[in-house]
Structure formats: C-alpha cells, structure tokens
C-alpha atoms as a PDB file:
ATOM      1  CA  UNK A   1       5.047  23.558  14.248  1.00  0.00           C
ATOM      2  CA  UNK A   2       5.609  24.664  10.744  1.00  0.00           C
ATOM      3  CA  UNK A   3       4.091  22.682   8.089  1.00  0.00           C
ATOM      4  CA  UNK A   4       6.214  21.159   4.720  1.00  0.00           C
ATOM      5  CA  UNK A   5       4.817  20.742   1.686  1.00  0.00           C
ATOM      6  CA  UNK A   6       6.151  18.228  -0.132  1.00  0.00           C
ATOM      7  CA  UNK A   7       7.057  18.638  -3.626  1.00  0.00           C
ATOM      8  CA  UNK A   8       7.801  15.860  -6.313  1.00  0.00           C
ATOM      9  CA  UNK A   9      10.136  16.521  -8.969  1.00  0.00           C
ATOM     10  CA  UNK A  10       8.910  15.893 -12.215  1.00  0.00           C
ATOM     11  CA  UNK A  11       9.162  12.360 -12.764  1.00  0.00           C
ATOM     12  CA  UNK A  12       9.447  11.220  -8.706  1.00  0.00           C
ATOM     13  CA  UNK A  13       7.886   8.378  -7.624  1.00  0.00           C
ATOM     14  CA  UNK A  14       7.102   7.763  -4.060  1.00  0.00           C
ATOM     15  CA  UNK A  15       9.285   4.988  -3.747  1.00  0.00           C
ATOM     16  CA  UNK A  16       8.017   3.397  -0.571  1.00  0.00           C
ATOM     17  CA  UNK A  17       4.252   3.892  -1.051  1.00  0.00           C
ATOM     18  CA  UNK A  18       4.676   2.129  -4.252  1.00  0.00           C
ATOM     19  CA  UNK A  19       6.346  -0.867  -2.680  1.00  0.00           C
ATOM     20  CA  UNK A  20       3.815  -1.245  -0.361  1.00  0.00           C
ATOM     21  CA  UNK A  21       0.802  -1.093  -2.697  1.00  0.00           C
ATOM     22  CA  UNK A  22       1.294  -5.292  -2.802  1.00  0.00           C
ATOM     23  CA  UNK A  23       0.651  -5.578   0.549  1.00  0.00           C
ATOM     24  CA  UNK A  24      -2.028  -3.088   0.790  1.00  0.00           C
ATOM     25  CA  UNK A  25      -3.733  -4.953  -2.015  1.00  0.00           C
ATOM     26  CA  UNK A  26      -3.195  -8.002  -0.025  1.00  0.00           C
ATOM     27  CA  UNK A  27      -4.797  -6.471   3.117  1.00  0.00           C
ATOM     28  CA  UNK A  28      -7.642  -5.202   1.237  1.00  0.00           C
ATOM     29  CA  UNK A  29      -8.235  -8.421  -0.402  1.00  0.00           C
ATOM     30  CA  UNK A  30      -8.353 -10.058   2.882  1.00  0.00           C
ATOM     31  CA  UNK A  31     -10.726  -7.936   4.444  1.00  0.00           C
ATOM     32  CA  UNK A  32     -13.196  -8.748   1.959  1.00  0.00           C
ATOM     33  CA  UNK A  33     -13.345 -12.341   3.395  1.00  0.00           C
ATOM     34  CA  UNK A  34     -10.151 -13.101   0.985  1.00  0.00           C
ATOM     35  CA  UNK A  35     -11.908 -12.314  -2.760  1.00  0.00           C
ATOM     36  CA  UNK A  36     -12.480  -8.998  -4.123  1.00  0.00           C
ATOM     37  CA  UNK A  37     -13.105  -6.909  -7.721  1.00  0.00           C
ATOM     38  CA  UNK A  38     -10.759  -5.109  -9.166  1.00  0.00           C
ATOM     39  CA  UNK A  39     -12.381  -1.707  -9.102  1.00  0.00           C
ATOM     40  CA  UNK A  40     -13.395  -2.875  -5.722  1.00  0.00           C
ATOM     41  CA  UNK A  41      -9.552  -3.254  -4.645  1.00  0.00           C
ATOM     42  CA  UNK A  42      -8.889  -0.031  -6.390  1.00  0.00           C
ATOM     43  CA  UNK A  43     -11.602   2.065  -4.368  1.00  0.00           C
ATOM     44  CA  UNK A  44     -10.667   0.581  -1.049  1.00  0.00           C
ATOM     45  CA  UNK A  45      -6.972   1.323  -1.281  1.00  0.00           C
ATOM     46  CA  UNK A  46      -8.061   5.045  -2.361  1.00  0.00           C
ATOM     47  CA  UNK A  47     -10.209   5.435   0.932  1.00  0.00           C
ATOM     48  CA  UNK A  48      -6.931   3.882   2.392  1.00  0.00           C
ATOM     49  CA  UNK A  49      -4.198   6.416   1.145  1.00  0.00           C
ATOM     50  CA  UNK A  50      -6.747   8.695   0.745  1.00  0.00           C
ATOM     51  CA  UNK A  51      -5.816  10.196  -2.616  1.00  0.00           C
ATOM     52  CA  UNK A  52      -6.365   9.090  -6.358  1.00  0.00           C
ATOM     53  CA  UNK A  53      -4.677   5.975  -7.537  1.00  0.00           C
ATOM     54  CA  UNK A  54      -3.645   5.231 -11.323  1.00  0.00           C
ATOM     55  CA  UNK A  55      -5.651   2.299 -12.223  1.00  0.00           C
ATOM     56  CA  UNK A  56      -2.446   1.010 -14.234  1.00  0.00           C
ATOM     57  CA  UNK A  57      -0.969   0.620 -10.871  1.00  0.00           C
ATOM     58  CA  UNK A  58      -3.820  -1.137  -9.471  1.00  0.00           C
ATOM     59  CA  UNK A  59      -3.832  -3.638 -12.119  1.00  0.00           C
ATOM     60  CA  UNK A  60       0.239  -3.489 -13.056  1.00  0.00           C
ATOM     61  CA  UNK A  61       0.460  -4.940  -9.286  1.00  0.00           C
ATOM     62  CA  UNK A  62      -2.609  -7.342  -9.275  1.00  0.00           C
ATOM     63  CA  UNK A  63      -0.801  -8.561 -12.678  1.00  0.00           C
ATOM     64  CA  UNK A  64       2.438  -9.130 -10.529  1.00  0.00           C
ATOM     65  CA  UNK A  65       1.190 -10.689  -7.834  1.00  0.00           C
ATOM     66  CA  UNK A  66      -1.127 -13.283  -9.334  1.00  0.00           C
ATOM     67  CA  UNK A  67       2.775 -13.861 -11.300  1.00  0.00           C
ATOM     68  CA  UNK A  68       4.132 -14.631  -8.122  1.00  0.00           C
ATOM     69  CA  UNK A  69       1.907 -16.952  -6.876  1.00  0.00           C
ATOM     70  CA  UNK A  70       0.505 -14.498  -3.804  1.00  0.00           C
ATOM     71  CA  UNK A  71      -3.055 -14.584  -5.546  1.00  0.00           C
ATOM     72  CA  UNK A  72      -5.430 -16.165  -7.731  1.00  0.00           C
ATOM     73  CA  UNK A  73      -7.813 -14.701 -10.641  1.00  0.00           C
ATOM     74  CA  UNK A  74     -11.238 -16.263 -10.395  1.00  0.00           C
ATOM     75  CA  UNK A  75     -14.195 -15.414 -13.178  1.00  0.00           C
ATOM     76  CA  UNK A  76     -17.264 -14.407 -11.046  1.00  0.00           C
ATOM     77  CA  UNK A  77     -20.726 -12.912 -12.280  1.00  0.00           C
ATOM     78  CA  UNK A  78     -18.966 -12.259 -15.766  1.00  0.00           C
ATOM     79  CA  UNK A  79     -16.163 -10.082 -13.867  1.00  0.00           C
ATOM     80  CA  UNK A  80     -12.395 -11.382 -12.663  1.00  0.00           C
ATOM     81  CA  UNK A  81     -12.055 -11.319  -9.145  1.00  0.00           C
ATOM     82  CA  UNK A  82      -8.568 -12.118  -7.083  1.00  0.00           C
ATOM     83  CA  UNK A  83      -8.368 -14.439  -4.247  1.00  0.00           C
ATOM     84  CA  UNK A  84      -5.927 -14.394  -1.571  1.00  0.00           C
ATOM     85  CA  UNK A  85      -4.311 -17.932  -1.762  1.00  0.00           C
ATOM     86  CA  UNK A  86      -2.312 -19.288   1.135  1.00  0.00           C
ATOM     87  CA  UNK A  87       0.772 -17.897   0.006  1.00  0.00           C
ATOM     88  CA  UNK A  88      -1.069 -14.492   0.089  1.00  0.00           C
ATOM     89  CA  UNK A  89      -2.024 -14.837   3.235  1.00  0.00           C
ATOM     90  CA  UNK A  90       1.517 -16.120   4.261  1.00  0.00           C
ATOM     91  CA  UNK A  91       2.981 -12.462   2.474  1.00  0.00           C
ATOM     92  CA  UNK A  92       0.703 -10.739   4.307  1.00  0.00           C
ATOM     93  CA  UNK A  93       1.393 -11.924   7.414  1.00  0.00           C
ATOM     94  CA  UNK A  94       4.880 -11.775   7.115  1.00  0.00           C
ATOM     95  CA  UNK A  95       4.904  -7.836   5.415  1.00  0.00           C
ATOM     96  CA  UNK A  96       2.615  -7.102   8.714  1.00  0.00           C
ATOM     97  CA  UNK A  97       5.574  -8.122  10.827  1.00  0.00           C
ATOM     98  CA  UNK A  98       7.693  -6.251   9.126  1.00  0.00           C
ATOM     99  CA  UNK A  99       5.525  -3.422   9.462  1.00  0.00           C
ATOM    100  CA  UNK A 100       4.558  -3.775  13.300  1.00  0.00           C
ATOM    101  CA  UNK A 101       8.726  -3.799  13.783  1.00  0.00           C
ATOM    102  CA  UNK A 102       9.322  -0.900  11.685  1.00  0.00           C
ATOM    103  CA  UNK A 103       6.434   1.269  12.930  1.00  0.00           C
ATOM    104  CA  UNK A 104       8.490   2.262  16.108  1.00  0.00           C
ATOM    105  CA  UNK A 105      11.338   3.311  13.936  1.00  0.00           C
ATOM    106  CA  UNK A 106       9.855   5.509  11.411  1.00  0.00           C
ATOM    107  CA  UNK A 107       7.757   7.238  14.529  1.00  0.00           C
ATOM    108  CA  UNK A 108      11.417   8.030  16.073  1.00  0.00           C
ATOM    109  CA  UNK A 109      12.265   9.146  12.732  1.00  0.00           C
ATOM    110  CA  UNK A 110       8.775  11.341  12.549  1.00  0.00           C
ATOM    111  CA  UNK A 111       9.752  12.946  15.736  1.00  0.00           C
ATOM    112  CA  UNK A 112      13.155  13.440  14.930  1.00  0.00           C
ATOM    113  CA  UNK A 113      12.324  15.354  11.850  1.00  0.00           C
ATOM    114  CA  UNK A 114       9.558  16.975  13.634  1.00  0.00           C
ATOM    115  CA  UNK A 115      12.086  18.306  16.557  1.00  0.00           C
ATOM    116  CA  UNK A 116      14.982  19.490  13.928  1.00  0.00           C
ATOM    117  CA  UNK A 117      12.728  21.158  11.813  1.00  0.00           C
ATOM    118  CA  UNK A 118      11.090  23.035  14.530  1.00  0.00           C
ATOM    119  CA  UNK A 119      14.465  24.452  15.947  1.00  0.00           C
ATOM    120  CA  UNK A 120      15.472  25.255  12.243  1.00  0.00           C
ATOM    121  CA  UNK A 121      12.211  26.906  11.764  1.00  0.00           C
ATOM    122  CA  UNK A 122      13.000  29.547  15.351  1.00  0.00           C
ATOM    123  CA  UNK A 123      16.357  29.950  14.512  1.00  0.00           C
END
C-alpha cells in the first residue's frame, strides 16, 4: 500500500486535532490523579500526539477551559497547577462517548480511503 504524505498549505490548521486538544488536556489531567503542571500537561500530550506542540496552544486552551468552568487553577509549590473539577470530569466523560461511537466510523472511513487509494495507485 502506497504511502501519502500529507501536506499543509501554508496557513492550515488541523482542524480536528485542534478541537480535541480540550479533551486530551482533560484526559491527561485526569490521569495524573485529576491535578497537573502546565509544562507537565504540555509534555504528556506531546508523548500523546507524538510531535511538538506550540506552548500558546497548550496554555490558549488551559485559558479556555478554566473560562468554561471544565477546570480549576490552583497555586502549588510556587507554580499554577489545573484541577479537573466535576464538570471536567463530566466533559470528559461525555467527549469519551463521543469518541468510543465515532471510532467505528472513522476506521470504516480509514479503510475506505485505504481500499480507493490502493486501486487508484494499480490503475
């Protein structure tokens, strides 16, 4: 099977990754027995997606969610730390159902893809 690489147009965001970095954050967060460090958040979700993440992003969405009401800065050890709240844990819960239904559809799509492309690629 041939392999795509996928190229961004100047400017292109990866729209879905970026609306999942909330709940990623959220997972993270609650992994770490619901409190972690901001550099600590950042790191995990790098090992995660395995690539480099902007800190701004990190931050720009810990900024937005503490807005919302999904988590909580705390001042520990002379550094802010975020806290999954119960409305945090209620958003991740819910985004993970959302997930587990949608996993079967974007494999389908996955395979899809995969099939076409292969026939394209003998033809």
């Amino acid at each position: 099977m041939a392999t795509i690489k996928v190229l961004l147009m100047k400017g292109e965001k990866m729209i879905i990754l970026r609306g999942l970095i909330p709940v990623f954050i959220a997972y993270v967060i609650y992994k770490r027995n619901g409190k972690a460090y901001g550099g600590d958040i950042k790191k995990d979700i790098e090992r995660l997606l395995q690539k480099p993440v902007p800190r701004s992003l990190i931050y720009g969405t810990l900024k937005r969610m503490e807005k919302y009401g999904i988590i909580e800065k705390c001042k520990e050890k002379n550094k802010m730390a975020y806290k999954l709240n119960e409305r945090g844990k209620i958003f991740l819960i819910k985004h993970v159902e959302i997930l587990r239904y949608l996993s079967p559809i974007i494999n389908q799509v996955i395979y899809d893809m995969d099939r076409k492309l292969t026939i394209d690629k003998s033809e």
